[in-house]
N, C-alpha and C. Protein backbone atom coordinates (compact mmCIF):
# COMPACT_ATOMS: atom_id res chain seq x y z
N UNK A 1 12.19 -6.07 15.55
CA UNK A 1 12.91 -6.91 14.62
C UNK A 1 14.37 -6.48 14.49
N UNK A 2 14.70 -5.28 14.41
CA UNK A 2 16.15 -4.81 14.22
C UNK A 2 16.14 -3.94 15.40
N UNK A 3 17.70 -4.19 15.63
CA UNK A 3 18.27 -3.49 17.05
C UNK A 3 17.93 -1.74 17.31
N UNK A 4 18.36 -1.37 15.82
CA UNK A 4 18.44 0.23 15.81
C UNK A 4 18.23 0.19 14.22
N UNK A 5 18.20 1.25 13.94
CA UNK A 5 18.23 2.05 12.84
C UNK A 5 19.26 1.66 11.22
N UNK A 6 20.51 1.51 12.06
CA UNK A 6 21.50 1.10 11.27
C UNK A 6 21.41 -0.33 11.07
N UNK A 7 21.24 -1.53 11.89
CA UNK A 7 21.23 -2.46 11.20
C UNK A 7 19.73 -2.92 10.09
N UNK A 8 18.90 -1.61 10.46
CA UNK A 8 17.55 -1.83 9.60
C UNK A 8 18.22 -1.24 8.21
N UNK A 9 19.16 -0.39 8.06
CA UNK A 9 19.51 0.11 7.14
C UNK A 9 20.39 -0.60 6.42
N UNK A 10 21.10 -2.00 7.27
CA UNK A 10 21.81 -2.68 6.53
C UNK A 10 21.48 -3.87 5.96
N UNK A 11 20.24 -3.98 6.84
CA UNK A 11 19.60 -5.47 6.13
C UNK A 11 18.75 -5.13 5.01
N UNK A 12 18.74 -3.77 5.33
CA UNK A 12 17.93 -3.03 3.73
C UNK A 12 18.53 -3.47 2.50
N UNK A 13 19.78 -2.94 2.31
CA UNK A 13 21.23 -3.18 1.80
C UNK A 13 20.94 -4.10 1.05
N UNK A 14 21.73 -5.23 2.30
CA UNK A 14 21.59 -6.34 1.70
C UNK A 14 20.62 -7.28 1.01
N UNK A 15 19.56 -6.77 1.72
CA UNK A 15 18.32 -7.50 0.52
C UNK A 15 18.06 -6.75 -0.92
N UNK A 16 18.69 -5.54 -0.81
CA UNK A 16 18.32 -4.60 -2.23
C UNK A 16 19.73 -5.45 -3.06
N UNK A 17 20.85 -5.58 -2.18
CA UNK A 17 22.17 -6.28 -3.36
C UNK A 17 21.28 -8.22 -3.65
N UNK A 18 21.13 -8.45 -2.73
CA UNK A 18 20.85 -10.23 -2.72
C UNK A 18 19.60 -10.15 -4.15
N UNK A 19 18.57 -8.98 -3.92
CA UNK A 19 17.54 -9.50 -5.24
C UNK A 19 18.36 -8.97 -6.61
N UNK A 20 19.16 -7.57 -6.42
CA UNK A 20 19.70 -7.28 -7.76
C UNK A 20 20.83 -8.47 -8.50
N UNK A 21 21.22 -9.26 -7.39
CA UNK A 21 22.51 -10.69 -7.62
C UNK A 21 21.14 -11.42 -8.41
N UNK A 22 20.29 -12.39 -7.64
CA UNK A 22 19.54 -12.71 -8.32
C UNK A 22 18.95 -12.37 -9.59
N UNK A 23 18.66 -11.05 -9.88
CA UNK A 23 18.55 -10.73 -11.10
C UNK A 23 19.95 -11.39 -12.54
N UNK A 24 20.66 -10.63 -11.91
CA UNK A 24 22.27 -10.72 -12.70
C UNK A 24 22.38 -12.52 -12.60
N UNK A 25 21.97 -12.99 -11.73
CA UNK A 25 22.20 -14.64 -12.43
C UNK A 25 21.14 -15.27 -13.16
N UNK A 26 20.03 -14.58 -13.38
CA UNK A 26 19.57 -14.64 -14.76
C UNK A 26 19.55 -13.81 -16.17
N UNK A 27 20.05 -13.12 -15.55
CA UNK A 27 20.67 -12.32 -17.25
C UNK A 27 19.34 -11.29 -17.17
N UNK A 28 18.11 -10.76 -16.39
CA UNK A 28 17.80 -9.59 -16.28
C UNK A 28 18.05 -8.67 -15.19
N UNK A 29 19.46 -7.96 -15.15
CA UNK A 29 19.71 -7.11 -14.05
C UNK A 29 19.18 -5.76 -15.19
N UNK A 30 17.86 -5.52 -15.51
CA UNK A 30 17.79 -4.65 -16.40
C UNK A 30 16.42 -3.55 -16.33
N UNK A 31 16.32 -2.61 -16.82
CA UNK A 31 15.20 -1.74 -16.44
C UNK A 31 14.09 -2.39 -17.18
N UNK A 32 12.37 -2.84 -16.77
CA UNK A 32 12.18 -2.31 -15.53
C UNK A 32 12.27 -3.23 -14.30
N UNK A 33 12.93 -4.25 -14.66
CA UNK A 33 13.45 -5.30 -13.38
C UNK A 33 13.72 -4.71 -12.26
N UNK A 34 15.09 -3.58 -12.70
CA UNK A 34 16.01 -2.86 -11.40
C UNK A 34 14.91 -1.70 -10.66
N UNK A 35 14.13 -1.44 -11.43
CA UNK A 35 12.67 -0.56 -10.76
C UNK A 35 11.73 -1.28 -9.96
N UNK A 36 11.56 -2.51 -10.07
CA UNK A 36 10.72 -3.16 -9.74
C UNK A 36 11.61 -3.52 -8.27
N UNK A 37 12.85 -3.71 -8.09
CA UNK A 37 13.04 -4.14 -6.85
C UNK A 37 13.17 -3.05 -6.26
N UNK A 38 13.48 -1.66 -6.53
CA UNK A 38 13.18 -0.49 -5.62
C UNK A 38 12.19 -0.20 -5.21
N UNK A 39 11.06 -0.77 -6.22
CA UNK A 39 9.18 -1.09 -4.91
C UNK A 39 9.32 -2.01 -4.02
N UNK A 40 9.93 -3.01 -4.60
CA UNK A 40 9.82 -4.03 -3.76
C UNK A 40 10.15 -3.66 -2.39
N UNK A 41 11.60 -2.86 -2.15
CA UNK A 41 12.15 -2.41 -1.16
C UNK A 41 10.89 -1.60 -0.52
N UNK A 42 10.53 -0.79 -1.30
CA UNK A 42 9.81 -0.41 -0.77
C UNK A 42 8.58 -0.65 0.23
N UNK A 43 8.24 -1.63 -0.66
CA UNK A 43 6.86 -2.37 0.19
C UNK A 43 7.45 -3.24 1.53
N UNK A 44 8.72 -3.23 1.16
CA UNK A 44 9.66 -3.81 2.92
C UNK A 44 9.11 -3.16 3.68
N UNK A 45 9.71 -1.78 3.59
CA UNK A 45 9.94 -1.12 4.39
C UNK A 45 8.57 -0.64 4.95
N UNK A 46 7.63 -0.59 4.48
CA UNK A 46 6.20 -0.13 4.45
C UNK A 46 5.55 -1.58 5.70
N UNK A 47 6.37 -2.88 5.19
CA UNK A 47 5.76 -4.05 5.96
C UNK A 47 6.16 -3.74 7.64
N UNK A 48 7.69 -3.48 7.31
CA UNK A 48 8.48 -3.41 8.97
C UNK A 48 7.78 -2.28 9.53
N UNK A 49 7.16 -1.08 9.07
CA UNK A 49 6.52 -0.34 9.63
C UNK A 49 5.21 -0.71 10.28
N UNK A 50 4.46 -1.23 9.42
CA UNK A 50 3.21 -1.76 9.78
C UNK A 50 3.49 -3.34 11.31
N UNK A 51 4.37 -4.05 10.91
CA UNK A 51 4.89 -5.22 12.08
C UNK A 51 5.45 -3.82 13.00
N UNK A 52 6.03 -3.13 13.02
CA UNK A 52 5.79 -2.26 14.44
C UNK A 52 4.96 -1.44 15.16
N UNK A 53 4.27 -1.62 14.20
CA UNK A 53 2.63 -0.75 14.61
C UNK A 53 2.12 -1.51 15.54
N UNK A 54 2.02 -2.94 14.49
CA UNK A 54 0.95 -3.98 15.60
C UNK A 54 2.02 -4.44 16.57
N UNK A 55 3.14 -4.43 16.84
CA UNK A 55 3.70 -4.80 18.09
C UNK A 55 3.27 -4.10 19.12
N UNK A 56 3.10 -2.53 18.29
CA UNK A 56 2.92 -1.67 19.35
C UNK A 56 1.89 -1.39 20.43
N UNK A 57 0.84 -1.49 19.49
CA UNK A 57 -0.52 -1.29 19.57
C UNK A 57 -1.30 -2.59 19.26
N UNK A 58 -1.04 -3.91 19.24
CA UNK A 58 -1.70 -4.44 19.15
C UNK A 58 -2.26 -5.30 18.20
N UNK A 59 -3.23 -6.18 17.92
CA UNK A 59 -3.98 -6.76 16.79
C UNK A 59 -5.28 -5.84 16.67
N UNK A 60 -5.73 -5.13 18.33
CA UNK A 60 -6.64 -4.75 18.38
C UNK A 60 -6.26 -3.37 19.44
N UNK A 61 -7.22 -2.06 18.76
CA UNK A 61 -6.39 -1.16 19.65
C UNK A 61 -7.43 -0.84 21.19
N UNK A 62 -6.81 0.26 21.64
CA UNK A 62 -7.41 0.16 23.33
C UNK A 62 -9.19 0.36 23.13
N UNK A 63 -9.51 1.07 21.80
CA UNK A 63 -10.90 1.11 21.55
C UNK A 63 -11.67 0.46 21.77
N UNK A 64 -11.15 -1.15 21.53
CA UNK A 64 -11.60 -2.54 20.96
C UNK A 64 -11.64 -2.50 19.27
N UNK A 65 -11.66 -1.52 18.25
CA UNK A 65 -11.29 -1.86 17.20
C UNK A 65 -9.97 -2.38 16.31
N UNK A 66 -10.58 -3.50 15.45
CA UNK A 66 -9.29 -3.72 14.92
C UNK A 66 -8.12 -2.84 14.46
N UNK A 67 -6.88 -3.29 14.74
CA UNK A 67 -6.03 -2.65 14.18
C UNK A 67 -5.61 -2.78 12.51
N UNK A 68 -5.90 -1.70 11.54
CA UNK A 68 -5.91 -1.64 10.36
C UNK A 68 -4.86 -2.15 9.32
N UNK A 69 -3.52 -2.18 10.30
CA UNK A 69 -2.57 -2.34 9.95
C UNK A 69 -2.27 -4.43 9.58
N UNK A 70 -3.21 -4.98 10.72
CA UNK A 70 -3.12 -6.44 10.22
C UNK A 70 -3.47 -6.46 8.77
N UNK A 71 -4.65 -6.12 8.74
CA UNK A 71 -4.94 -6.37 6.96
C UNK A 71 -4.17 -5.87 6.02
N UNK A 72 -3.11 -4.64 6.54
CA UNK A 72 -2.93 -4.03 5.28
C UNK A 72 -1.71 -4.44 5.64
N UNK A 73 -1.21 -5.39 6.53
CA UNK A 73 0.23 -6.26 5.99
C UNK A 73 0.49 -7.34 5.38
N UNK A 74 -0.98 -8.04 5.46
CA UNK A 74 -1.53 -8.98 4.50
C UNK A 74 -1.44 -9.13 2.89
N UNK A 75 -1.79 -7.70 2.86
CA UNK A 75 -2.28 -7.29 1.37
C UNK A 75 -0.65 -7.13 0.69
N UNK A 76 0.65 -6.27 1.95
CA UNK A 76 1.53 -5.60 2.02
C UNK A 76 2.78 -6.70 0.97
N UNK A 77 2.26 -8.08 2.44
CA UNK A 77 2.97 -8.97 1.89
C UNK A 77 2.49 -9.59 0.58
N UNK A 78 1.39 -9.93 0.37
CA UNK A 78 1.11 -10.57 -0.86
C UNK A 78 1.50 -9.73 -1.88
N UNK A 79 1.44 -8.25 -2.10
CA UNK A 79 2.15 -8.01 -3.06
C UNK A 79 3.31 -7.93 -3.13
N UNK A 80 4.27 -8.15 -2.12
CA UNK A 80 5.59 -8.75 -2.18
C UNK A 80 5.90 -10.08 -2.74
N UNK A 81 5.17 -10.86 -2.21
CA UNK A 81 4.75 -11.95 -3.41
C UNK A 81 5.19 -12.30 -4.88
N UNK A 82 4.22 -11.64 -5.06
CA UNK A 82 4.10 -11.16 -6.56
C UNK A 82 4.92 -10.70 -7.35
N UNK A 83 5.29 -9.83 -6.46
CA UNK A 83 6.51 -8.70 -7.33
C UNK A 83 8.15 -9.59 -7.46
N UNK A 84 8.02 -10.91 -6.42
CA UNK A 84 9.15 -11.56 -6.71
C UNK A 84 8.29 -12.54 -7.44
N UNK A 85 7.25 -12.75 -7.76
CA UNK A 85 6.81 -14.22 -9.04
C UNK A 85 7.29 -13.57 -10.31
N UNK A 86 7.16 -12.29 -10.69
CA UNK A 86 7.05 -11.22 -11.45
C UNK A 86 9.00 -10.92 -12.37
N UNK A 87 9.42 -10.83 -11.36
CA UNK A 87 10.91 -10.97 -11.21
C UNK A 87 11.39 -12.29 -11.18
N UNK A 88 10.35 -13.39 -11.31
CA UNK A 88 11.39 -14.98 -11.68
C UNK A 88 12.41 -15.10 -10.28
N UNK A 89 11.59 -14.65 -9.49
CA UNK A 89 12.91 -15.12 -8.16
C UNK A 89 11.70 -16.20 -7.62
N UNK A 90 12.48 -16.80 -7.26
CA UNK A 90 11.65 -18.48 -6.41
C UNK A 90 12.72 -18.83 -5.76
N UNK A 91 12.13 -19.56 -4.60
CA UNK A 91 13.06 -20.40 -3.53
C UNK A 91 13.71 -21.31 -4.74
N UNK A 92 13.69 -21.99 -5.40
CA UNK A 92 14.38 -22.64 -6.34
C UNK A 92 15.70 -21.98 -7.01
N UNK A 93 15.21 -20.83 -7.51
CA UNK A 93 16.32 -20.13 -7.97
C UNK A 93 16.88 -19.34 -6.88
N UNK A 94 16.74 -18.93 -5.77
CA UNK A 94 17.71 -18.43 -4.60
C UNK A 94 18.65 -19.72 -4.08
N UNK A 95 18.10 -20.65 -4.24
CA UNK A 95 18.89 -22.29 -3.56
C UNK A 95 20.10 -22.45 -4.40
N UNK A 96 19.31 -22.35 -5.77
CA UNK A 96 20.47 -22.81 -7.15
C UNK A 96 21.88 -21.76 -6.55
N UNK A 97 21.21 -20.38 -6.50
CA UNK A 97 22.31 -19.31 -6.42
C UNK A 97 22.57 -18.89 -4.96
N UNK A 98 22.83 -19.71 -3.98
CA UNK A 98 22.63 -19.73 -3.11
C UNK A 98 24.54 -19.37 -2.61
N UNK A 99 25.26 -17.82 -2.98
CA UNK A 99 26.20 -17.56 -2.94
C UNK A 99 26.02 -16.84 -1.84
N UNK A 100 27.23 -16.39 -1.13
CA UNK A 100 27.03 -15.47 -0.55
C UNK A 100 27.21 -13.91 -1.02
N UNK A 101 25.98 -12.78 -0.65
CA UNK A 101 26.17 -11.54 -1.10
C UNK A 101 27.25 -10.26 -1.06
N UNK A 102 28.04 -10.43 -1.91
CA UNK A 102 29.39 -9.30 -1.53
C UNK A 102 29.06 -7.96 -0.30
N UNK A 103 29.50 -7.79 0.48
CA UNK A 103 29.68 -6.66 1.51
C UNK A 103 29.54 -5.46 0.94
N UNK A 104 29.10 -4.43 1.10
CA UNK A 104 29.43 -2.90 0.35
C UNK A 104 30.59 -2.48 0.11
């Protein structure tokens, strides 16, 4: 998905500034909102790990057993999900505020 290292580190970035903007254009850029998107990040980063697993290795590994990692990016994403229903971010409200995110 990303070239190297650094642009994984910048699209990090920018999705950690784009949900905290979103926050700030509804008036909760506030704790535990601003905590909640540092899981969120988190569970990114946990997803892009797991989507390089199974690139790597597969849906299914050389064993013939499934690879563990489909389900648990399933689960990975749905609670990404959540954690933006949770935070009031919706395609609706990213469209409304549909600015572009200041640079570092």
């Amino acid at each position: 998905m990303f070239k190297n290292e650094l642009a994984r580190n910048r699209y990090k970035e920018k999705l950690k500034r784009s949900l905290i903007y979103q926050l700030e254009k509804q008036n909760t850029n506030i704790e535990p909102f601003l905590d909640n998107i540092d899981r969120y990040i988190n569970l990114w980063e946990t997803a892009i790990s797991l989507e390089n697993d199974i690139n790597m290795n597969g849906v299914r590994l050389e064993n013939g057993r499934k690879n563990e990692s489909v389900a648990l990016l399933v689960s990975v994403n749905k609670q990404m999900g959540l954690m933006l229903d949770k935070l009031a971010i919706t395609p609706e409200i990213v469209g409304e505020a549909n600015e572009p995110i200041p640079e570092l």
